[in-house]
C-alpha atoms as a PDB file:
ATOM      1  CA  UNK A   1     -11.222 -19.987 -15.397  1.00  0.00           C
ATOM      2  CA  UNK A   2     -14.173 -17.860 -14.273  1.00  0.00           C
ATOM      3  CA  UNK A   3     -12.817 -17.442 -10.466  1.00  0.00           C
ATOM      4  CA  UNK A   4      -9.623 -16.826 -12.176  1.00  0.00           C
ATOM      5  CA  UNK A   5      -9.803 -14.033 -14.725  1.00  0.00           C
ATOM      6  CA  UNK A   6      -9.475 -11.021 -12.040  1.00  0.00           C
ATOM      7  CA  UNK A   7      -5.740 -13.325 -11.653  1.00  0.00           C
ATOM      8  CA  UNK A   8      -5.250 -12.889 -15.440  1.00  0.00           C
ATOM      9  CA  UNK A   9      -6.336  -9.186 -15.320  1.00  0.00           C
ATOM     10  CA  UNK A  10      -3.401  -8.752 -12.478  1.00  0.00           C
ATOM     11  CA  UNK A  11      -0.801  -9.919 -15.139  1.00  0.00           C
ATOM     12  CA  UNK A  12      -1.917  -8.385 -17.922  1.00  0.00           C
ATOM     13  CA  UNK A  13      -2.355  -5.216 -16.419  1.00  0.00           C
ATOM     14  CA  UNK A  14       1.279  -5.627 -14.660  1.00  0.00           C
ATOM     15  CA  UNK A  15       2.619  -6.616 -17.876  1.00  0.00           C
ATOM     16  CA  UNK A  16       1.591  -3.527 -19.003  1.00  0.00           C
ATOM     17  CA  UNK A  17       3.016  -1.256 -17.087  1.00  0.00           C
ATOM     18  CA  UNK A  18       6.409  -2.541 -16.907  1.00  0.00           C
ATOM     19  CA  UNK A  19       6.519  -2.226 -20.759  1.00  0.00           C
ATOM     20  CA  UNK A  20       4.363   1.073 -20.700  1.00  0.00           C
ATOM     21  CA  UNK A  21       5.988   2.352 -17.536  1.00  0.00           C
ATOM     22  CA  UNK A  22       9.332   2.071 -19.009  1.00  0.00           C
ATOM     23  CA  UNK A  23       8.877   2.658 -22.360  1.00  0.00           C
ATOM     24  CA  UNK A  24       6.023   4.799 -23.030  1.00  0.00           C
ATOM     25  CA  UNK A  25       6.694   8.272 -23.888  1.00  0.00           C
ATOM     26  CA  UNK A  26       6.218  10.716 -20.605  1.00  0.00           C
ATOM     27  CA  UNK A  27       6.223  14.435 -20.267  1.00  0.00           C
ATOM     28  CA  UNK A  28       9.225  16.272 -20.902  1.00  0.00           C
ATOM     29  CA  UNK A  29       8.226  19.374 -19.010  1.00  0.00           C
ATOM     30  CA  UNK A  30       8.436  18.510 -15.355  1.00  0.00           C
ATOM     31  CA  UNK A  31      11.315  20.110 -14.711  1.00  0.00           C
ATOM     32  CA  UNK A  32      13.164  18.751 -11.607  1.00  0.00           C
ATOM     33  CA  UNK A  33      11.123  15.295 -12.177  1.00  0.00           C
ATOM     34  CA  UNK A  34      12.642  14.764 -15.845  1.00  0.00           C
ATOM     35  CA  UNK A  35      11.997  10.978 -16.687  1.00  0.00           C
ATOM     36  CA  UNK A  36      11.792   9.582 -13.004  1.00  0.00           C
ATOM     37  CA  UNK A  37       8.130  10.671 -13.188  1.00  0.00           C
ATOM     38  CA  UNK A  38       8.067   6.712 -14.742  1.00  0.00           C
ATOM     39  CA  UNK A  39       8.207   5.818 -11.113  1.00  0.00           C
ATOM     40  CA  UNK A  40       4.906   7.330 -10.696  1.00  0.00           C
ATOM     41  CA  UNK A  41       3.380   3.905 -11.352  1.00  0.00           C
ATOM     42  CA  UNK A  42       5.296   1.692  -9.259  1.00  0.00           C
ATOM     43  CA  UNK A  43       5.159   4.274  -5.693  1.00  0.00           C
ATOM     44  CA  UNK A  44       1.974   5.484  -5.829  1.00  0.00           C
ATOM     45  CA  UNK A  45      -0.063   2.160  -6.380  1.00  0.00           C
ATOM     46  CA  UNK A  46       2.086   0.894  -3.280  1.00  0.00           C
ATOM     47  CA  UNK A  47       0.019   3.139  -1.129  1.00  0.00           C
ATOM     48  CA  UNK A  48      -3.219   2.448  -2.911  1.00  0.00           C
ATOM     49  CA  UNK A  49      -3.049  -1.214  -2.408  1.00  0.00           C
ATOM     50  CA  UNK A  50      -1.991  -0.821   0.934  1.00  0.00           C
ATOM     51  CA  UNK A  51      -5.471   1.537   1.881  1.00  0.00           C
ATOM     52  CA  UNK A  52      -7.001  -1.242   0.561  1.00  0.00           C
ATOM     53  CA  UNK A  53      -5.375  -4.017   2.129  1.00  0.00           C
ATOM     54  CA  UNK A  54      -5.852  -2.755   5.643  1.00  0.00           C
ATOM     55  CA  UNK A  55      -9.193  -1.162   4.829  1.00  0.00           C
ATOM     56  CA  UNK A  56     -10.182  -5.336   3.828  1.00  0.00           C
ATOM     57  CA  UNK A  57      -8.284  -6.537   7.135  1.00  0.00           C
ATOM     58  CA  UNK A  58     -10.224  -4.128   9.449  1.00  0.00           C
ATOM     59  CA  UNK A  59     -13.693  -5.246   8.432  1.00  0.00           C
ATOM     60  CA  UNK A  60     -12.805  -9.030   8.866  1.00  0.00           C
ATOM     61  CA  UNK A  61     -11.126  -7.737  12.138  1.00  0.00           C
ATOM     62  CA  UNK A  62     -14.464  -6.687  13.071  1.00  0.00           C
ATOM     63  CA  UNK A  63     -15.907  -9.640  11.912  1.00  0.00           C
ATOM     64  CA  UNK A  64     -13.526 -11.413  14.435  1.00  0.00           C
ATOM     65  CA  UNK A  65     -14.141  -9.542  17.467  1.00  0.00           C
ATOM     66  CA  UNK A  66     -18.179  -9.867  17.082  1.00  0.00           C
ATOM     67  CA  UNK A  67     -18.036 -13.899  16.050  1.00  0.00           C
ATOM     68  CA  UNK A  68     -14.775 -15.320  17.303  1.00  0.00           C
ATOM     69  CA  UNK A  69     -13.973 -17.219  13.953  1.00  0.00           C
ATOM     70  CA  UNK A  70     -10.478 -17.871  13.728  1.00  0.00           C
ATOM     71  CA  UNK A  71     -10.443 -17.691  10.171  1.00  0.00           C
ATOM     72  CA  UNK A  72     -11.501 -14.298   9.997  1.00  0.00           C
ATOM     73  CA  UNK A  73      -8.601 -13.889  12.024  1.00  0.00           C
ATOM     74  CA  UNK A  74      -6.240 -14.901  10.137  1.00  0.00           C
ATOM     75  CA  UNK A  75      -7.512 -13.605   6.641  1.00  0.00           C
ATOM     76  CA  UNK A  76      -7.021 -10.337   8.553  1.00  0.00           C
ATOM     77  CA  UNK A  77      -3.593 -10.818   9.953  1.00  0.00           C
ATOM     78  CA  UNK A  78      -2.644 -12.042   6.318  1.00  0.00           C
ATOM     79  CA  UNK A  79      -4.119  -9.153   4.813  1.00  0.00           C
ATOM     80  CA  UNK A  80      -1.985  -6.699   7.208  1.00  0.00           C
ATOM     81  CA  UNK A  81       1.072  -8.361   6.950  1.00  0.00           C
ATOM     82  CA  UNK A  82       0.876  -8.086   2.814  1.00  0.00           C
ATOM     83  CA  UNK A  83      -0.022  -4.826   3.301  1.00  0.00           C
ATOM     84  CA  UNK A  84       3.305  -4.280   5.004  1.00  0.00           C
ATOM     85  CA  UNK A  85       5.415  -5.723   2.255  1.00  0.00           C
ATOM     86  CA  UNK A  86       3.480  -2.887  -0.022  1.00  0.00           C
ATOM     87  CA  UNK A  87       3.855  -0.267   2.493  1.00  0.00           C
ATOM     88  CA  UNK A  88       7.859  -1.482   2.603  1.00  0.00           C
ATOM     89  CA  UNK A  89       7.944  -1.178  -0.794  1.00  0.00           C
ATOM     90  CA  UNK A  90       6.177   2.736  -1.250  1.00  0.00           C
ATOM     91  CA  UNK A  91       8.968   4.052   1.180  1.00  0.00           C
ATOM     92  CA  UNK A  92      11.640   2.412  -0.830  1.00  0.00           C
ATOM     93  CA  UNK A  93      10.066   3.492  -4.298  1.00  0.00           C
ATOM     94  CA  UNK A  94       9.832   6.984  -2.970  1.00  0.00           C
ATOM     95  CA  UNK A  95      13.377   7.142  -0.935  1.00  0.00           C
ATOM     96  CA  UNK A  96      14.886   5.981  -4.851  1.00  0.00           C
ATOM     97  CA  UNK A  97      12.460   8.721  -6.270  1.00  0.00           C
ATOM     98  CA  UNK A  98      13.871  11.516  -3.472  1.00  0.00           C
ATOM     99  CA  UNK A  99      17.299  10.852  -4.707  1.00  0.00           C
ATOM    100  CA  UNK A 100      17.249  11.569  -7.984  1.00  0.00           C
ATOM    101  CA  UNK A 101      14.733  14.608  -7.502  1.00  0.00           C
ATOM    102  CA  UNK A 102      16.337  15.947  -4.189  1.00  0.00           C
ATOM    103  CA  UNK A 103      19.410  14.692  -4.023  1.00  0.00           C
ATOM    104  CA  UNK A 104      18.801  13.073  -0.590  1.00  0.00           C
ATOM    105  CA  UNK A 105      16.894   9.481   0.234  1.00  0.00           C
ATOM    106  CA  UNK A 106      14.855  11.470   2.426  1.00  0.00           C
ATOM    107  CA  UNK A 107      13.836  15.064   3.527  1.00  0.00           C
ATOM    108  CA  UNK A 108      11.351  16.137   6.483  1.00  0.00           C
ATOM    109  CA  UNK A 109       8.086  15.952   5.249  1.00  0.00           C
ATOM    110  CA  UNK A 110       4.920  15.612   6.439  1.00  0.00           C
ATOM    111  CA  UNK A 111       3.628  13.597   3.704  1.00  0.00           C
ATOM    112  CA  UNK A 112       6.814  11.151   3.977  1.00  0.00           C
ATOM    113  CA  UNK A 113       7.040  11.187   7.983  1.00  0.00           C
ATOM    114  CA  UNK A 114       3.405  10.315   8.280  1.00  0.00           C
ATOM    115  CA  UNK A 115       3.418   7.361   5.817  1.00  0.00           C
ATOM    116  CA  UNK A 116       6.871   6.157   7.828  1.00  0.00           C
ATOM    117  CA  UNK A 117       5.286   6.123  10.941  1.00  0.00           C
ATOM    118  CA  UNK A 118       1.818   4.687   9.437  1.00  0.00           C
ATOM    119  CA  UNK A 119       4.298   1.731   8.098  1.00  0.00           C
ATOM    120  CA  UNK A 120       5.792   1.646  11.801  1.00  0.00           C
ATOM    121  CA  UNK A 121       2.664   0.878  13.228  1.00  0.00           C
ATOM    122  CA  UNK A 122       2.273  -2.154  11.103  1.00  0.00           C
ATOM    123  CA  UNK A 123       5.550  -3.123  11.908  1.00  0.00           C
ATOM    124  CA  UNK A 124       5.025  -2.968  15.816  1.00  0.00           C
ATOM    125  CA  UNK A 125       1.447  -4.911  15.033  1.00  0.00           C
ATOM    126  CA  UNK A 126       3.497  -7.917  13.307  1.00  0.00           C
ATOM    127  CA  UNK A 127       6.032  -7.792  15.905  1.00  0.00           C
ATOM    128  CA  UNK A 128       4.085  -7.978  18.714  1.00  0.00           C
ATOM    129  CA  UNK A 129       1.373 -10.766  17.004  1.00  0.00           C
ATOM    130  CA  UNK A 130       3.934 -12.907  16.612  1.00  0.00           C
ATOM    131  CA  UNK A 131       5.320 -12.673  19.867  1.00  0.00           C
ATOM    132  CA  UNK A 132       2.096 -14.479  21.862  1.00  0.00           C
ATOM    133  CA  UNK A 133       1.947 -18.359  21.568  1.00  0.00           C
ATOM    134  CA  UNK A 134      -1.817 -18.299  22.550  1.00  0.00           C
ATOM    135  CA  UNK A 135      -3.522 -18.048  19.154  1.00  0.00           C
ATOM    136  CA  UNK A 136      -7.264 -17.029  20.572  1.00  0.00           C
ATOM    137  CA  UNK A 137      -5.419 -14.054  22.747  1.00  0.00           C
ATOM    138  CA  UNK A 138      -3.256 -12.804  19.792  1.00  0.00           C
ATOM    139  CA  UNK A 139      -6.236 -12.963  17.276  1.00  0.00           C
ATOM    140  CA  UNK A 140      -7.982 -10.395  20.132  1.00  0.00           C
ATOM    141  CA  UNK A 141      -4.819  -8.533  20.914  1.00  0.00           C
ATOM    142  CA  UNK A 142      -4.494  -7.938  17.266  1.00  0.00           C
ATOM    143  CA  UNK A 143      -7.953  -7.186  16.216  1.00  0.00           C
ATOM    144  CA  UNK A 144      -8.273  -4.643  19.065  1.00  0.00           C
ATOM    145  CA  UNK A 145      -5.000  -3.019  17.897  1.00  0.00           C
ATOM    146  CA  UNK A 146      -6.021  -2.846  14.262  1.00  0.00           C
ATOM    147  CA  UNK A 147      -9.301  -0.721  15.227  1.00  0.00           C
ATOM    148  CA  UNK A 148      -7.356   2.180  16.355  1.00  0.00           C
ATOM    149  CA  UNK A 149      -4.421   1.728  14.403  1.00  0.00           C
ATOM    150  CA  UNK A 150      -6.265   1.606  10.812  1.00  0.00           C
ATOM    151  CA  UNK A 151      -8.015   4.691  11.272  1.00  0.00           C
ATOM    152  CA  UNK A 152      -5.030   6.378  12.447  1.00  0.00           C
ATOM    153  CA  UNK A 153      -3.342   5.219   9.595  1.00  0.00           C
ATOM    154  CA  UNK A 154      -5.747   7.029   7.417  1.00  0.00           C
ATOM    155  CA  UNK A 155      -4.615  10.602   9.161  1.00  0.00           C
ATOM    156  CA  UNK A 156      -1.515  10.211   9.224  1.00  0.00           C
ATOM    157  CA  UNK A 157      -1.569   9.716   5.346  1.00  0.00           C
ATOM    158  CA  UNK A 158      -4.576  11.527   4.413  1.00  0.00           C
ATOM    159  CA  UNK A 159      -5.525  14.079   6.552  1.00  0.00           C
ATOM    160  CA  UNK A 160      -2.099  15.122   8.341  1.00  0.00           C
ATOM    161  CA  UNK A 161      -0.624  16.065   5.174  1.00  0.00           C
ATOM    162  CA  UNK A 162      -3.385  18.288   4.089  1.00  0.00           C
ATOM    163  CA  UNK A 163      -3.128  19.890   7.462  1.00  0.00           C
ATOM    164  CA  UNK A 164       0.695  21.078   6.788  1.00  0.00           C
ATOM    165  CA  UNK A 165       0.665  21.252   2.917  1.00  0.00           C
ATOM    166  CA  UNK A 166       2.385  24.903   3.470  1.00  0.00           C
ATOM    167  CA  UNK A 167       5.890  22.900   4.736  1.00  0.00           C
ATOM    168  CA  UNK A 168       5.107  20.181   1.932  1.00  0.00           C
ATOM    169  CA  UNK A 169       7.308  19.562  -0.700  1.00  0.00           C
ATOM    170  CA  UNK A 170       5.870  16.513  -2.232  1.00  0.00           C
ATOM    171  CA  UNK A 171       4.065  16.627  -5.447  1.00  0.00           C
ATOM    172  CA  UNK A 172       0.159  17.396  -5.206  1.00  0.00           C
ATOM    173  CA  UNK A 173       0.700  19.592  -1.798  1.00  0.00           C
ATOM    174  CA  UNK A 174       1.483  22.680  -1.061  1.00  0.00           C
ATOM    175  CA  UNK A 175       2.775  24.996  -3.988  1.00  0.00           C
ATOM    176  CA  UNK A 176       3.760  22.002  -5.838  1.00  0.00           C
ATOM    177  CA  UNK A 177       1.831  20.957  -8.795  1.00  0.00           C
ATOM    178  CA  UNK A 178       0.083  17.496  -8.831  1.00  0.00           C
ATOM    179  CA  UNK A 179       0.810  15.507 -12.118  1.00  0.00           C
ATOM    180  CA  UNK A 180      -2.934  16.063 -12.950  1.00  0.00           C
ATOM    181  CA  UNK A 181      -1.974  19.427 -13.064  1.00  0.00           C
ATOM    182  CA  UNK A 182       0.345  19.183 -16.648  1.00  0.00           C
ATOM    183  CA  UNK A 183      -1.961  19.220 -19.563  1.00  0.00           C
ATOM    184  CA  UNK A 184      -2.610  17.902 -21.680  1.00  0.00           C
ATOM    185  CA  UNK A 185       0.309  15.289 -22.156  1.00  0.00           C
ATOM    186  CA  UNK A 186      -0.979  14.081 -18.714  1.00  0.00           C
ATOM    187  CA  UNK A 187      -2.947  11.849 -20.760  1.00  0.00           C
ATOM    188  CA  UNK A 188       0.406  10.101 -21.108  1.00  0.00           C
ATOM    189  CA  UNK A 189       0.620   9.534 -17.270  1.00  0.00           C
ATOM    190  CA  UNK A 190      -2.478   8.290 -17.120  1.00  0.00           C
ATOM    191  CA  UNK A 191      -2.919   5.308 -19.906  1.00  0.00           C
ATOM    192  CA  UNK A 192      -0.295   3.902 -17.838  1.00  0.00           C
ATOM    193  CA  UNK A 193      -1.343   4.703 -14.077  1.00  0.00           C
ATOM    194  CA  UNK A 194      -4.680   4.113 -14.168  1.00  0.00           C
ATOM    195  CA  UNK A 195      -4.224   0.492 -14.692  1.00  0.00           C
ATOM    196  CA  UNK A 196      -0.858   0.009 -12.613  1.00  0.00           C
ATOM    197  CA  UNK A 197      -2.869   0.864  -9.731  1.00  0.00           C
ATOM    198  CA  UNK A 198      -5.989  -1.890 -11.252  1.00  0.00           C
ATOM    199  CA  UNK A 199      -2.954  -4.389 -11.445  1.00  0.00           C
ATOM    200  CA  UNK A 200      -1.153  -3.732  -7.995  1.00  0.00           C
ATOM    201  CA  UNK A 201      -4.006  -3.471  -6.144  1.00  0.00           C
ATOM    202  CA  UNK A 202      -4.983  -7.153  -7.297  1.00  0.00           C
ATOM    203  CA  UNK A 203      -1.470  -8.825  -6.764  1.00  0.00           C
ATOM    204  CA  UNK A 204      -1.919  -7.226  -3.445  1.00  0.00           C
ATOM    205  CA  UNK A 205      -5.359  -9.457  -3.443  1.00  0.00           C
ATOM    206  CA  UNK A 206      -3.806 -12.290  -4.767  1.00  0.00           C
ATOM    207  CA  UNK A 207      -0.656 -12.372  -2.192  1.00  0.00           C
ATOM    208  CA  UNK A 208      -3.501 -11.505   0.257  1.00  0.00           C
ATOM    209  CA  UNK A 209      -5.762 -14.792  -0.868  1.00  0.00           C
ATOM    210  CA  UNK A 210      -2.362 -16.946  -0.768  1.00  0.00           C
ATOM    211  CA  UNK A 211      -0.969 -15.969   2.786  1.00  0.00           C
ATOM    212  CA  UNK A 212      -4.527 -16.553   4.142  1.00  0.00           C
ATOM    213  CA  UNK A 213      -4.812 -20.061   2.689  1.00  0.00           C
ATOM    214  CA  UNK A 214      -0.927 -21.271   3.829  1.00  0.00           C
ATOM    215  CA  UNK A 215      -1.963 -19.216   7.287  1.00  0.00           C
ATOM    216  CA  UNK A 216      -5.333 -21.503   7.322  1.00  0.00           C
ATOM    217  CA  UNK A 217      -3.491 -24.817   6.354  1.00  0.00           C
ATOM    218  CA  UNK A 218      -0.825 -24.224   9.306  1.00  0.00           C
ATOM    219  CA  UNK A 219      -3.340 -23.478  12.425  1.00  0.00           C
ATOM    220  CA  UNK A 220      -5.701 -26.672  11.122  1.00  0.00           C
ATOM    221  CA  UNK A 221      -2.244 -28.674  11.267  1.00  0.00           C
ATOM    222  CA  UNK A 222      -1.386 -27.509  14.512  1.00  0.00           C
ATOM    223  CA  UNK A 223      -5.327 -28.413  15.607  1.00  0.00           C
ATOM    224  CA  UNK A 224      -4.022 -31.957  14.278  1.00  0.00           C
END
């Protein structure tokens, strides 16, 4: 029970929000955003959990490439390829969210561009991973590719945005207002949001923790 109750904190907090995220009362004064501001808890955690993911998988990358253990290799590669599912599921949270708000699944933004192509990278790191039989060379190949490709994933969803927020139309850039921004029934927002992301980042833990160990139990099998 005591390794366990961060597990139990990850349902009750998810619990939570479902109920809360749905049923809650929200603001009524966001204008174009109207009620879909609900999906406030379920996009922007994605991203969140992802950072976090793929900040976790670099480190034991690291790890890798200075001590050639295998099993930080593949806590890594499980790490990233969670992180993917959660980086899968912010586009599709925020393509929903861009219909109902702009009428389209997607417009040209920086903000939404840069996270695609962050995703993309990801993509092309599972793809080509998986497409090397020797174990030892695609731990290396994918270690090496994860040092350049986390940090770049960090400007193109932090720092390239900032740089264009004048072409911006997503919320918290440019001229349009962050949620932080509507007081004071942003308190609303928040009861609910602060521990969506608590509870999303830990599933993304959990899946994490579960990947690594069915990742560990196939390559000592193989070694069999």
């Amino acid at each position: 029970m005591r390794k366990s109750w961060w597990k139990i904190l990850a349902v009750i907090c998810l619990v939570y929000v479902i109920i809360g995220g749905f049923l809650f009362p929200s603001i009524d004064d966001l204008g174009i955003l109207a009620k879909t501001v609900r999906n406030l808890h379920f996009h922007v955690p994605m991203w969140f959990t992802m950072l976090v993911l793929l900040g976790t998988a670099y480190v034991y990358d690291i790890k890798f490439l200075s001590k050639g253990n295998l099993a930080y290799d593949s806590f890594a590669s499980s790490f990233i390829n969670v992180a993917l599912l959660f980086g899968v599921m912010g586009l599709a949270t925020g393509s929903i969210w861009a219909r109902f708000t702009w009428g389209v699944w997607w417009i040209e933004d920086p903000k939404l561009n840069g996270a695609a192509i962050g995703v993309l990278i990801y993509l092309a790191h599972y793809i080509l991973r998986n497409s090397m039989e020797d174990e030892v060379k695609s731990g290396k190949f994918s270690a090496v590719y994860n040092l350049f490709a986390f940090p770049l994933f960090i400007v193109l969803i932090l720092i390239y945005p900032k740089m264009m927020v004048e072409v911006s139309n997503h919320p918290g850039t440019g001229e349009t207002m962050a949620f932080s921004e509507f007081k004071p029934t942003n308190w609303d927002l928040r009861i609910v949001f602060y521990p969506a992301v608590i509870g999303w980042i830990l599933l993304g833990v959990w899946l994490g923790t579960l990947k690594y160990r069915i990742t560990e139990l196939n390559r000592k099998n193989e070694e069999i």
